[in-house]
Protein backbone atom coordinates (compact mmCIF):
# COMPACT_ATOMS: atom_id res chain seq x y z
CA UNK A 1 -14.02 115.22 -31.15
CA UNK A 2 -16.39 114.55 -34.27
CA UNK A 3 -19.64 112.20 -33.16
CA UNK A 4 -18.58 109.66 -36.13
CA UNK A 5 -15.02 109.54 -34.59
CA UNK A 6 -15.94 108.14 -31.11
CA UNK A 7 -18.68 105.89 -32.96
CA UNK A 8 -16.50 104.32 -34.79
CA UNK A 9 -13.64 103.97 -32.25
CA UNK A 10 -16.21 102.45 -29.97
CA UNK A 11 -16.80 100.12 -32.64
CA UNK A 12 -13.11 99.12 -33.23
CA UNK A 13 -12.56 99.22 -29.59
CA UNK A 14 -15.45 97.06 -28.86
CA UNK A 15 -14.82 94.57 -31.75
CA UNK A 16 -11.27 93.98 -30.41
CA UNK A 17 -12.17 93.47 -27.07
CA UNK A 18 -14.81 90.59 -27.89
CA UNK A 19 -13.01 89.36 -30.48
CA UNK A 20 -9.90 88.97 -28.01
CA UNK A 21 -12.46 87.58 -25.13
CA UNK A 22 -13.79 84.97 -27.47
CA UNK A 23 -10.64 83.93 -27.63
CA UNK A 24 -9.57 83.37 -24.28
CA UNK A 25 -12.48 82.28 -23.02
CA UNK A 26 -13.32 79.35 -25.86
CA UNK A 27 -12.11 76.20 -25.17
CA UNK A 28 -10.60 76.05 -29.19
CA UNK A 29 -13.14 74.02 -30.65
CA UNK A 30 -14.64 76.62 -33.40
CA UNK A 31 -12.87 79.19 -31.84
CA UNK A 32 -12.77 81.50 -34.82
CA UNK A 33 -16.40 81.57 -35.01
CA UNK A 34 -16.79 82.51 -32.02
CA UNK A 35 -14.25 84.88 -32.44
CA UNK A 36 -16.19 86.32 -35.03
CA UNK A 37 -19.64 86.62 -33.67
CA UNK A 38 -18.41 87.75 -30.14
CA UNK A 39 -16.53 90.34 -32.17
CA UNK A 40 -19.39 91.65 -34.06
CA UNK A 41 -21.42 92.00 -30.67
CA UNK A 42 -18.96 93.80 -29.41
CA UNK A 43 -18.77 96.14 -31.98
CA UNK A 44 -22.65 96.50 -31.86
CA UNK A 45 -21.58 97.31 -28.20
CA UNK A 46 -19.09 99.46 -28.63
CA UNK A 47 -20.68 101.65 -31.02
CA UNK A 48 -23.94 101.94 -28.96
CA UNK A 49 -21.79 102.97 -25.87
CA UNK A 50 -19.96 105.60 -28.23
CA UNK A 51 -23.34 107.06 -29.46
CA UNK A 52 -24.42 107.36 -25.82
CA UNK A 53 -21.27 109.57 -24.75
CA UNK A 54 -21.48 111.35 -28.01
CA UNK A 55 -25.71 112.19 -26.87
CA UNK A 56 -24.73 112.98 -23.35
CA UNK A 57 -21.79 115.37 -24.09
CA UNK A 58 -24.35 117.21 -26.48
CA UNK A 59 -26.62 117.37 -23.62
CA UNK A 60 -24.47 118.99 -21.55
């Protein structure tokens, strides 16, 4: 699979779980901010943890 593939499905798969987390696990006061920052963290995340597959695949 191309590197920029699983980067950016790490991204989308990370931003969806922290957006969903936030979610949950706010109480609803400001949720959707939470939603959003929690989201973008977990993108940040998510794309980190799909560069580090992509580097260790290459390595092997």
């Amino acid at each position: 699979m191309n590197a920029t593939v699983v980067i950016v499905l790490g991204g989308l798969i990370g931003a969806a779980a922290g957006a969903v987390f936030a979610w949950l696990a706010h109480g609803g006061y400001e949720a959707n901010d939470a939603m959003i920052g929690t989201g973008f963290l977990g993108a940040l995340l998510g794309a980190l943890a799909g560069a580090v597959t992509v580097m260790l695949r290459r390595r092997q």
